[in-house]
Protein backbone atom coordinates (compact mmCIF):
# COMPACT_ATOMS: atom_id res chain seq x y z
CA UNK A 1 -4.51 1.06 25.21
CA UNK A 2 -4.98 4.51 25.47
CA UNK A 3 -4.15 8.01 24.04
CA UNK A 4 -3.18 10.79 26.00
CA UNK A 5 -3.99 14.47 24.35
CA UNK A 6 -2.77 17.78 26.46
CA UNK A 7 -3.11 21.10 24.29
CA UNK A 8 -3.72 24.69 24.48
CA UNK A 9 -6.06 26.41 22.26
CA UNK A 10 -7.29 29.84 21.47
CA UNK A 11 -10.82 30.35 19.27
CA UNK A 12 -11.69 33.66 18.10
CA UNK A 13 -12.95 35.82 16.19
CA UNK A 14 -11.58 38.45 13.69
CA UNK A 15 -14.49 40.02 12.09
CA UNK A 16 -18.61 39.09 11.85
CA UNK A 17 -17.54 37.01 8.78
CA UNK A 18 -13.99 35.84 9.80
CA UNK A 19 -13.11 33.34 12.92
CA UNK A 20 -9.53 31.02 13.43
CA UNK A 21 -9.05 28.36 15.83
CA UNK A 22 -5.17 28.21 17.11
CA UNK A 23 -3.74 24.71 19.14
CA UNK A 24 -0.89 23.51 20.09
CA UNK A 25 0.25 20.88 22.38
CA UNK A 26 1.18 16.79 23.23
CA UNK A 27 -0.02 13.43 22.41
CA UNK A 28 1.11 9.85 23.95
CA UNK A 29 0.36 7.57 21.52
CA UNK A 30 -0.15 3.98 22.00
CA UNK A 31 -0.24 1.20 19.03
CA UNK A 32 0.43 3.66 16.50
CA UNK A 33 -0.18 1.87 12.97
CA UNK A 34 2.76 2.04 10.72
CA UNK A 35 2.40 1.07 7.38
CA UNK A 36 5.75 -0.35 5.93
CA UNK A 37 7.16 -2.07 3.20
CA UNK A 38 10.91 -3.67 2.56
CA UNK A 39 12.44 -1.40 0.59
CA UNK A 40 13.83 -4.48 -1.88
CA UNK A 41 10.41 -5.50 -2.81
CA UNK A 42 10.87 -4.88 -6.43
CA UNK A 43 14.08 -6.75 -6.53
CA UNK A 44 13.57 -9.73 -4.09
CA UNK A 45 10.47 -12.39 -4.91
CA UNK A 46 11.34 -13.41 -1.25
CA UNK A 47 10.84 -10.22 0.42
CA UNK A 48 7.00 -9.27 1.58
CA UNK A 49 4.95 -8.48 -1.64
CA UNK A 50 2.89 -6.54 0.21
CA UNK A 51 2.48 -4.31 3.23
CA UNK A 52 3.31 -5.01 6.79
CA UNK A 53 1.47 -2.65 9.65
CA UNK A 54 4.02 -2.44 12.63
CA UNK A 55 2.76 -1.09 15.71
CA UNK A 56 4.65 1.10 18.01
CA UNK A 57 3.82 3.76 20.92
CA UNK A 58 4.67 7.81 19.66
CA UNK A 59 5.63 10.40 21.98
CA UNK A 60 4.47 13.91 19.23
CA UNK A 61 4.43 17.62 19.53
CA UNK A 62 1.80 19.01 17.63
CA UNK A 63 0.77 22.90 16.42
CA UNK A 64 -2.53 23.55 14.61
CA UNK A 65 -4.31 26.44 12.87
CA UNK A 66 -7.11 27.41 11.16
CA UNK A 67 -8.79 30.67 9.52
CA UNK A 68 -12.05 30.41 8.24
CA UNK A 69 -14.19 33.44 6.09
CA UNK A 70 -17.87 33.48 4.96
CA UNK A 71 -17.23 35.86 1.91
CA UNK A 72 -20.67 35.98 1.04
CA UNK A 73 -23.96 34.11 2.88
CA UNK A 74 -23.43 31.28 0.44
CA UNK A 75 -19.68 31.11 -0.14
CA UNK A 76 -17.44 29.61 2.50
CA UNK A 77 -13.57 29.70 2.89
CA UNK A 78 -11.38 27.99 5.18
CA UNK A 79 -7.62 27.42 5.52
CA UNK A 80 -5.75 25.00 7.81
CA UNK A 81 -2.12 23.77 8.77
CA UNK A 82 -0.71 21.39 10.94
CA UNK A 83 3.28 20.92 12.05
CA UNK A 84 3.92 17.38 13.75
CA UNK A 85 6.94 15.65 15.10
CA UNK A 86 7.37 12.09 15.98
CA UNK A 87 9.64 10.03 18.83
CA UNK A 88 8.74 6.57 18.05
CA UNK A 89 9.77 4.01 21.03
CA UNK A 90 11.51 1.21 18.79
CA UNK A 91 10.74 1.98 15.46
CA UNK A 92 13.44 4.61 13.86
CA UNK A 93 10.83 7.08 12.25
CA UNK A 94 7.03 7.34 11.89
CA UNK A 95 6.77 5.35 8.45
CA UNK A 96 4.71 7.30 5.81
CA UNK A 97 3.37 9.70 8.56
CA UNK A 98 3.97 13.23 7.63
CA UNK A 99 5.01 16.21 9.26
CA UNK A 100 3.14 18.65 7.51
CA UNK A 101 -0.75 18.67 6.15
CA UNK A 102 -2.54 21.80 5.06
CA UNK A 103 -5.85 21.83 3.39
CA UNK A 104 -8.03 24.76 1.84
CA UNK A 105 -11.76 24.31 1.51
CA UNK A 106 -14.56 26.33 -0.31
CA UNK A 107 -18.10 25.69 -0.57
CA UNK A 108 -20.55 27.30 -2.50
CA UNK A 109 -24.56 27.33 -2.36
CA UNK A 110 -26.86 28.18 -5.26
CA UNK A 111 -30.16 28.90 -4.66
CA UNK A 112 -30.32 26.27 -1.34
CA UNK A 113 -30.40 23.65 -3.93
CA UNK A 114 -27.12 22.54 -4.69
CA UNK A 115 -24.11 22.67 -3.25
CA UNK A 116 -20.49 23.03 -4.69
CA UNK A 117 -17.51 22.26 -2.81
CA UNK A 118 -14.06 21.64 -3.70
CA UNK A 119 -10.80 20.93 -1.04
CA UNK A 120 -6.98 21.10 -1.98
CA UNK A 121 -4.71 19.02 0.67
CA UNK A 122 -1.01 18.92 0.19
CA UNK A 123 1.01 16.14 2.64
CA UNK A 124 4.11 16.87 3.10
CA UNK A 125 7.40 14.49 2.65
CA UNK A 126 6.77 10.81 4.20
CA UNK A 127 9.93 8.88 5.33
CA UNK A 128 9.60 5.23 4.25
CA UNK A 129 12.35 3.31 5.33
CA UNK A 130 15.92 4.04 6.57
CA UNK A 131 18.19 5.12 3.16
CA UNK A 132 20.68 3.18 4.73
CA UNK A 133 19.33 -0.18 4.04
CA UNK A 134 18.43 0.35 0.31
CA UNK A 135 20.95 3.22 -1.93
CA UNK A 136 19.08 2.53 -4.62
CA UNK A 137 15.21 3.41 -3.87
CA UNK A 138 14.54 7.19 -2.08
CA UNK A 139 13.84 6.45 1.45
CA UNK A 140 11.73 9.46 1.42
CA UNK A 141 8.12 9.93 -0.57
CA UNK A 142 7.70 13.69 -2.13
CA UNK A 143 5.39 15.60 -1.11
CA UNK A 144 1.82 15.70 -2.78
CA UNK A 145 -1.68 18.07 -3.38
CA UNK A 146 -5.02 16.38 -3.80
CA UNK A 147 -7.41 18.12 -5.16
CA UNK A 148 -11.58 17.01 -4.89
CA UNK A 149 -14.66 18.24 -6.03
CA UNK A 150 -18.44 17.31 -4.48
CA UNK A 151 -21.62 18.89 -5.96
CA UNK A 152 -24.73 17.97 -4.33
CA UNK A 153 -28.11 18.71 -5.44
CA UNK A 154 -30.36 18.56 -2.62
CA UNK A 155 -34.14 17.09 -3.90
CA UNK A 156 -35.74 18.49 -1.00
CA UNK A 157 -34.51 18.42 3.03
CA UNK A 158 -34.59 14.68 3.03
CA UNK A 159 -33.23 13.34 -0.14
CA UNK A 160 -30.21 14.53 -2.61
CA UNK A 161 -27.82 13.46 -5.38
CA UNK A 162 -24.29 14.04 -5.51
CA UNK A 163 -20.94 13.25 -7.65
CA UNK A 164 -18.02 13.25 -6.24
CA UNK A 165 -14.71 13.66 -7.94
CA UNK A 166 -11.44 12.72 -6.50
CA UNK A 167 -8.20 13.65 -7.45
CA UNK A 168 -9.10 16.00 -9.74
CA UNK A 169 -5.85 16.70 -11.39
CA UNK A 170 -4.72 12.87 -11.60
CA UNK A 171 -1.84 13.02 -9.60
CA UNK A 172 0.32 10.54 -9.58
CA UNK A 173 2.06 9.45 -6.23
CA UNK A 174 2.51 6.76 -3.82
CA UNK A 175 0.25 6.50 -0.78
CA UNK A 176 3.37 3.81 0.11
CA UNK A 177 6.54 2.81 -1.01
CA UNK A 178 5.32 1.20 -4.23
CA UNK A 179 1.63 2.12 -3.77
CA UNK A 180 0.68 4.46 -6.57
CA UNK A 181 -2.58 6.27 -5.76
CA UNK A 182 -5.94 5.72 -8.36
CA UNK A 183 -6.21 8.23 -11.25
CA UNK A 184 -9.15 10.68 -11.48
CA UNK A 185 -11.85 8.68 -9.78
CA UNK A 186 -15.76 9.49 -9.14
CA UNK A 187 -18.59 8.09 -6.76
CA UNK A 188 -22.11 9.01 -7.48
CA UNK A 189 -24.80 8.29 -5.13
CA UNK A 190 -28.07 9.49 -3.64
CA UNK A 191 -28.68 10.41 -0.01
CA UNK A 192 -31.76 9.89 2.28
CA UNK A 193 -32.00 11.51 5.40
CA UNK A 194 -34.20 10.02 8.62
């Protein structure tokens, strides 16, 4: 199988510090994983427990944008956005694929030593299933932000330590119908370099 990607994009640059990348354009999707889950799960012992991954072809129009800043030689800022839509070929809607992602990343570095960065993403509304088979349940998952936080001290230019903190602000929502995301979480770990 194979994905077909035509766009149009324009790179450029604003100022000696500030650049943006602009794109737009058509995919052909083919074996698009779908999560999905019966919307009577939590009322039926007979109905799937868990989640089912359908697989269906997408026809989607896609526009994308970033702006990124260097505010100072260590600080880093960047912005993005993208709008998707979705014609699925026998499924009625993209399950728990949104049509909206942005993300805002900054990155900080002290001394060449360590490294600070932190990244907000908000998804937008996921449809789930069709409303129509289940009243009850919202067919559509809200919206969400994410919020992480890496700091990396780096030993020398081969090895470093790091922590990593995700979802900084605990939020609570469901990756899938019924799926609620971790709490807080955090990795640490040390990193070689060959």
């Amino acid at each position: 199988t194979r994905n077909t990607e035509i766009y149009v994009g324009l790179d450029g640059i604003l100022s000696s510090t500030t650049s943006f990348v602009v794109k737009g354009g058509y995919r052909d999707l083919r074996g698009v994983a779908l999560p999905y889950r019966d919307p009577f799960y939590y009322t039926d012992s007979a109905a799937s427990p868990g989640i089912d991954v359908l697989y269906d072809d997408a026809k989607s129009f896609f526009v994308r944008g970033e702006l990124s800043t260097r505010i100072h030689d260590d600080f880093t800022l960047s912005v993005n956005g993208e709008l998707r839509s979705y014609e699925m070929e026998t499924q009625e809607a993209a399950w728990h694929l949104p049509n909206f992602t942005a993300g805002l990343l900054a990155s900080y570095i002290y001394r060449e030593k360590v490294k600070i960065a932190a990244d907000m993403k908000f998804n937008g509304p996921r449809q789930a299933f069709m409303q129509e088979l289940n009243t009850v349940v919202k067919s559509e998952l809200p919206a969400y932000f994410l919020t992480n936080l890496q700091l990396e001290y780096l030993y020398n230019t081969r090895l470093s330590a790091f922590i990593n903190v995700y979802n900084l602000t605990n939020s609570k929502y469901d990756v899938f119908l019924g799926y609620q995301t971790q709490k807080i979480n955090f990795m640490l770990g040390l990193g070689y370099r060959f």
